[in-house]
Protein backbone atom coordinates (compact mmCIF):
# COMPACT_ATOMS: atom_id res chain seq x y z
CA UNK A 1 -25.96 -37.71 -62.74
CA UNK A 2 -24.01 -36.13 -59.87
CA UNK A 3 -23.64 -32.46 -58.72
CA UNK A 4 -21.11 -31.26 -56.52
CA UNK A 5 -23.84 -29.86 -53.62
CA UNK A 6 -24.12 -30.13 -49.99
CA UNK A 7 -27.24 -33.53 -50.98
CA UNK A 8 -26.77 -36.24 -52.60
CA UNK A 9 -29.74 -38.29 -53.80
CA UNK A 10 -28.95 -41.61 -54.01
CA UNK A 11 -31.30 -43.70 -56.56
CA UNK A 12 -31.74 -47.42 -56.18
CA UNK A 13 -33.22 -50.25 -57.96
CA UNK A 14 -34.35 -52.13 -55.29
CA UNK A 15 -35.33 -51.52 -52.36
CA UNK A 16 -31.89 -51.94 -49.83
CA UNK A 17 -29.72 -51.91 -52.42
CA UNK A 18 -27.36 -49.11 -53.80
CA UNK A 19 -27.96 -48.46 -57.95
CA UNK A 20 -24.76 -47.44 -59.69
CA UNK A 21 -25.26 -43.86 -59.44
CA UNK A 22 -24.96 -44.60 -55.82
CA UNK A 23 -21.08 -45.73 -56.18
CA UNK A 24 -20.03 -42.92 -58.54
CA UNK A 25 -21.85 -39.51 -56.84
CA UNK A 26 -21.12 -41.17 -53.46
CA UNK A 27 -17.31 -41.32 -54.96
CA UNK A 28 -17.41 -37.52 -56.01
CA UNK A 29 -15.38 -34.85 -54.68
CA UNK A 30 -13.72 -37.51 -52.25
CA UNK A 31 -17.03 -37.27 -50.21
CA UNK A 32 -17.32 -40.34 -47.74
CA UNK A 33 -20.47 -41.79 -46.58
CA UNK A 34 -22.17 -44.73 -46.01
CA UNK A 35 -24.04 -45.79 -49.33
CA UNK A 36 -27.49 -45.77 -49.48
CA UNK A 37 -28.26 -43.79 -47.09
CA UNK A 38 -29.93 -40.90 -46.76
CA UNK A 39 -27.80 -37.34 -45.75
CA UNK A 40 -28.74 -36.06 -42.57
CA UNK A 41 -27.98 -32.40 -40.82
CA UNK A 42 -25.13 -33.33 -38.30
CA UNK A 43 -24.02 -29.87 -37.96
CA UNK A 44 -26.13 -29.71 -34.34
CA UNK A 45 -24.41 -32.74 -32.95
CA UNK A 46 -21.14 -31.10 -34.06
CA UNK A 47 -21.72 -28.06 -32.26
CA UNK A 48 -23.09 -30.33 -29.76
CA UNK A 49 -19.83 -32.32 -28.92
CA UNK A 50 -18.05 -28.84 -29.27
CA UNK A 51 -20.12 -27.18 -26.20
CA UNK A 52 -19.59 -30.37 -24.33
CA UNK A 53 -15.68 -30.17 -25.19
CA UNK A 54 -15.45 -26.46 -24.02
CA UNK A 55 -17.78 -27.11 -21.15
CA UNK A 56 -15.01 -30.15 -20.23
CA UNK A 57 -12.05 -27.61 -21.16
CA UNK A 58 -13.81 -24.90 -18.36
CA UNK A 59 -14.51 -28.09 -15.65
CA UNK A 60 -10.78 -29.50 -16.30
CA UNK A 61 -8.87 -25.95 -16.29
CA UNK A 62 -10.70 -25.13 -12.84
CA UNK A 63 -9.88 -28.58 -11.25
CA UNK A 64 -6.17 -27.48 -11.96
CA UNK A 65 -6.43 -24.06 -10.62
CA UNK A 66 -7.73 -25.73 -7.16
CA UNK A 67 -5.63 -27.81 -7.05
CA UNK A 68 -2.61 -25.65 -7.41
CA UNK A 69 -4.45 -23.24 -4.62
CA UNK A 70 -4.65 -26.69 -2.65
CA UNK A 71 -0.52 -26.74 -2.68
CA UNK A 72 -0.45 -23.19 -1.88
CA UNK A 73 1.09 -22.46 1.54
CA UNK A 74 -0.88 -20.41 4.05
CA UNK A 75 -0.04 -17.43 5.59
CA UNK A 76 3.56 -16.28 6.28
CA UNK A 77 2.66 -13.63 8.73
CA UNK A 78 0.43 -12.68 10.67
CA UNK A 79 -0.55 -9.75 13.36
CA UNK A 80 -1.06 -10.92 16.42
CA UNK A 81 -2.00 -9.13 19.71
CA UNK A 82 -0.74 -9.69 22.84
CA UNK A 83 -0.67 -7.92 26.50
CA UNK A 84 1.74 -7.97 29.61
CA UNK A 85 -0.64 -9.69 32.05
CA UNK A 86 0.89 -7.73 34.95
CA UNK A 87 -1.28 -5.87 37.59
CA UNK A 88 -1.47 -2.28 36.92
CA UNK A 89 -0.15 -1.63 40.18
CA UNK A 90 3.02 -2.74 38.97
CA UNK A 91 2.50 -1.48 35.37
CA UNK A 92 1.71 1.79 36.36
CA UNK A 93 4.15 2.33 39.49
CA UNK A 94 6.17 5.21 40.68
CA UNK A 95 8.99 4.82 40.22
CA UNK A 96 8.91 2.00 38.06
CA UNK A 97 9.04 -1.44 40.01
CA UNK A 98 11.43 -3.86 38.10
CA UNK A 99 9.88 -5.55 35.25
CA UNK A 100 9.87 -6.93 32.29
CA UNK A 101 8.31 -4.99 29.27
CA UNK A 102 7.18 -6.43 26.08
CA UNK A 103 7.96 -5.34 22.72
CA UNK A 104 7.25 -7.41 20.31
CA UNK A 105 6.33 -11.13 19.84
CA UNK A 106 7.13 -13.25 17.33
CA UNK A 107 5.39 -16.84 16.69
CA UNK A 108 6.33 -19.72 14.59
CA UNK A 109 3.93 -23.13 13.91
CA UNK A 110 5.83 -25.61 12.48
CA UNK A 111 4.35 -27.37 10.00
CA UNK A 112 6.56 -30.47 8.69
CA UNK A 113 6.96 -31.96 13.11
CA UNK A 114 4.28 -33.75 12.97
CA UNK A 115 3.36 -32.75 16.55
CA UNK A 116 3.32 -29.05 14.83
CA UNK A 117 5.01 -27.38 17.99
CA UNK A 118 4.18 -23.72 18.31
CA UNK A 119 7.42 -21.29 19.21
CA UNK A 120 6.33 -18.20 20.90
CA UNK A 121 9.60 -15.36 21.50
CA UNK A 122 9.19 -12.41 23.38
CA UNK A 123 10.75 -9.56 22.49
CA UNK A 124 11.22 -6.66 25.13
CA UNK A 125 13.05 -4.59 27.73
CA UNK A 126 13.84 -4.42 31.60
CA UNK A 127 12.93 -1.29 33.65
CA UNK A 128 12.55 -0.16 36.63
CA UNK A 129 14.37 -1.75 40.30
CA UNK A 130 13.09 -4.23 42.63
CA UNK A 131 13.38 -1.74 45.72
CA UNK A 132 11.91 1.61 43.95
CA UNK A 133 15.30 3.31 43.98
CA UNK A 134 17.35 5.24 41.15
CA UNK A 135 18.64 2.37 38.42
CA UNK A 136 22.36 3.25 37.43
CA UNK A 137 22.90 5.66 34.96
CA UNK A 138 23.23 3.91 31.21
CA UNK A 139 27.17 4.26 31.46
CA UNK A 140 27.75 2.63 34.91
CA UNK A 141 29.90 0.35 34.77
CA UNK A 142 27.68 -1.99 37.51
CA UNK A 143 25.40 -3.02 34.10
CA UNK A 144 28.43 -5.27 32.99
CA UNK A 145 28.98 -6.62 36.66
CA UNK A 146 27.13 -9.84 37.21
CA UNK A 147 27.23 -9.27 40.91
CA UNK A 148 25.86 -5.87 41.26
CA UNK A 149 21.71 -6.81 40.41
CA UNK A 150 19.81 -3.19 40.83
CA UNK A 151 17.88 -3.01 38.17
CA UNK A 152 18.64 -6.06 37.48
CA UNK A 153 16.39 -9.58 36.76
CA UNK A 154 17.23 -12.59 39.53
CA UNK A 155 16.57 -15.96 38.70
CA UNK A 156 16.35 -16.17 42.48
CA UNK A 157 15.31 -13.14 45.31
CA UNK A 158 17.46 -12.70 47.94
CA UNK A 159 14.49 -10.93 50.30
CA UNK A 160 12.02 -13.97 49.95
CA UNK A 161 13.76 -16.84 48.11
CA UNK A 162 11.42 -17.14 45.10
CA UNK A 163 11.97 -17.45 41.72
CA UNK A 164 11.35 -14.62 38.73
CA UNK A 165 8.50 -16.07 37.48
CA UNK A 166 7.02 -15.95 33.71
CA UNK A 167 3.40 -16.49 33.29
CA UNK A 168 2.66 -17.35 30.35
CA UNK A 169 -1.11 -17.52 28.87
CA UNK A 170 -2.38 -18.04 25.31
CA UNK A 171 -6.57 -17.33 24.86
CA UNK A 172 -7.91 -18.77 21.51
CA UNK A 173 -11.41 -17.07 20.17
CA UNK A 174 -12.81 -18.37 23.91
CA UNK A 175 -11.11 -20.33 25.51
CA UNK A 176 -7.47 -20.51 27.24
CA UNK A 177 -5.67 -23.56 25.60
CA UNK A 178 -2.53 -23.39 27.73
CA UNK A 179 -1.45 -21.15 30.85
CA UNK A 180 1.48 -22.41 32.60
CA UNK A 181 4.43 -20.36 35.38
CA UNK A 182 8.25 -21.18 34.47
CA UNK A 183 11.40 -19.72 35.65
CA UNK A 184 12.03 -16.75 33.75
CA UNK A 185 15.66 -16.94 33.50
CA UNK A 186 15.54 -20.57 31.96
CA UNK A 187 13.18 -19.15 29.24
CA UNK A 188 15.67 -16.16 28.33
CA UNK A 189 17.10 -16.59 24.88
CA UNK A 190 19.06 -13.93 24.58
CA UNK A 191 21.54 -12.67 27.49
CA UNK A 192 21.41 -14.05 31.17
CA UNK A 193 20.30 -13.57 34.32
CA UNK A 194 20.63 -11.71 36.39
CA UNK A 195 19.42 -9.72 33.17
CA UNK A 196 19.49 -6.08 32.90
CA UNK A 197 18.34 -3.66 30.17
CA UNK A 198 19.87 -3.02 26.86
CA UNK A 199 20.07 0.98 26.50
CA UNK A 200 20.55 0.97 22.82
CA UNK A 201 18.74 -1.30 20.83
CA UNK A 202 16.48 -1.25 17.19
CA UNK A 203 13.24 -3.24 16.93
């Protein structure tokens, strides 16, 4: 006889072999199982294989997530410190030897060359004169003449024949990875020498 339960005994006649209550309780309800076996508790291994599913779901979800952060670009910006390696002699002269005077400094690594060049620009200002006298008021009109250079920045001095010099030093955490002296007027990006200040300006 069957009854619509959670067990089902199954009887048999011999030992191995399924007796026809088997068939017909086995049949009941649409309930499929293996005949002639005994019904076991699988409700652990279910929650089993569900634990291990989730545990997969967690594993799989954070592989994606670092992987997306792997992707991720890094840092646009940056602040970044910098000095005007001058003497303080000249830094702190009066009246103001000519000079140039940093601003602000902008630096760009590029990342697709693959020698990943680094672009260092300078932002600043002239001031001051080369001989310690008055500079031109900002309206002179000897600011727009090339050949008039008080106050002015020379690719070459008349007095000793040397170039304006930049000197140019980057320290990393310790150490000094590149120091090198270059004409200052062939670095000059913006204007020309001989290069005088710009009275009204925004940074």
């Amino acid at each position: 006889m069957c009854h619509d339960s959670t067990r089902i005994e199954l009887d048999a006649e011999e030992p191995g072999q399924p007796g026809p209550n088997a068939i017909t309780c086995a049949r009941h309800g649409g309930l499929s199982m293996s005949q002639g076996r005994r019904w076991r508790d699988t409700s652990k291994r279910r929650r089993g294989r569900a634990s291990r599913r989730s545990s997969s779901s967690v594993a799989w979800w954070m592989a994606l997530v670092c992987l997306v952060l792997s992707w991720a670009s890094p840092a646009a910006a940056a602040l970044l410190s910098f000095d005007n390696c001058l003497s303080e002699t000249i830094l702190d002269s009066n009246p103001l030897q000519l000079q140039f005077i940093p601003l602000n400094v902008s630096v760009h690594f590029n990342f697709t060359d693959p020698l990943h060049p680094l672009n260092v620009t300078v932002y600043g200002n002239v001031s001051g004169t080369a001989d310690g006298s008055q500079a031109p008021s900002s309206t002179d009109p000897s600011w727009s003449n090339s050949s008039s250079t008080v106050g002015k920045i020379v690719d070459v001095s008349a007095t000793n024949n040397k170039y304006s010099t930049l000197l140019t030093s980057f320290d990393v955490l310790s150490f000094t990875p590149w120091n090198n002296a270059s004409q200052f007027c062939q670095q000059v990006t913006q204007g020309e020498c001989p290069l005088g200040p710009v009275f009204n300006y925004n940074l």
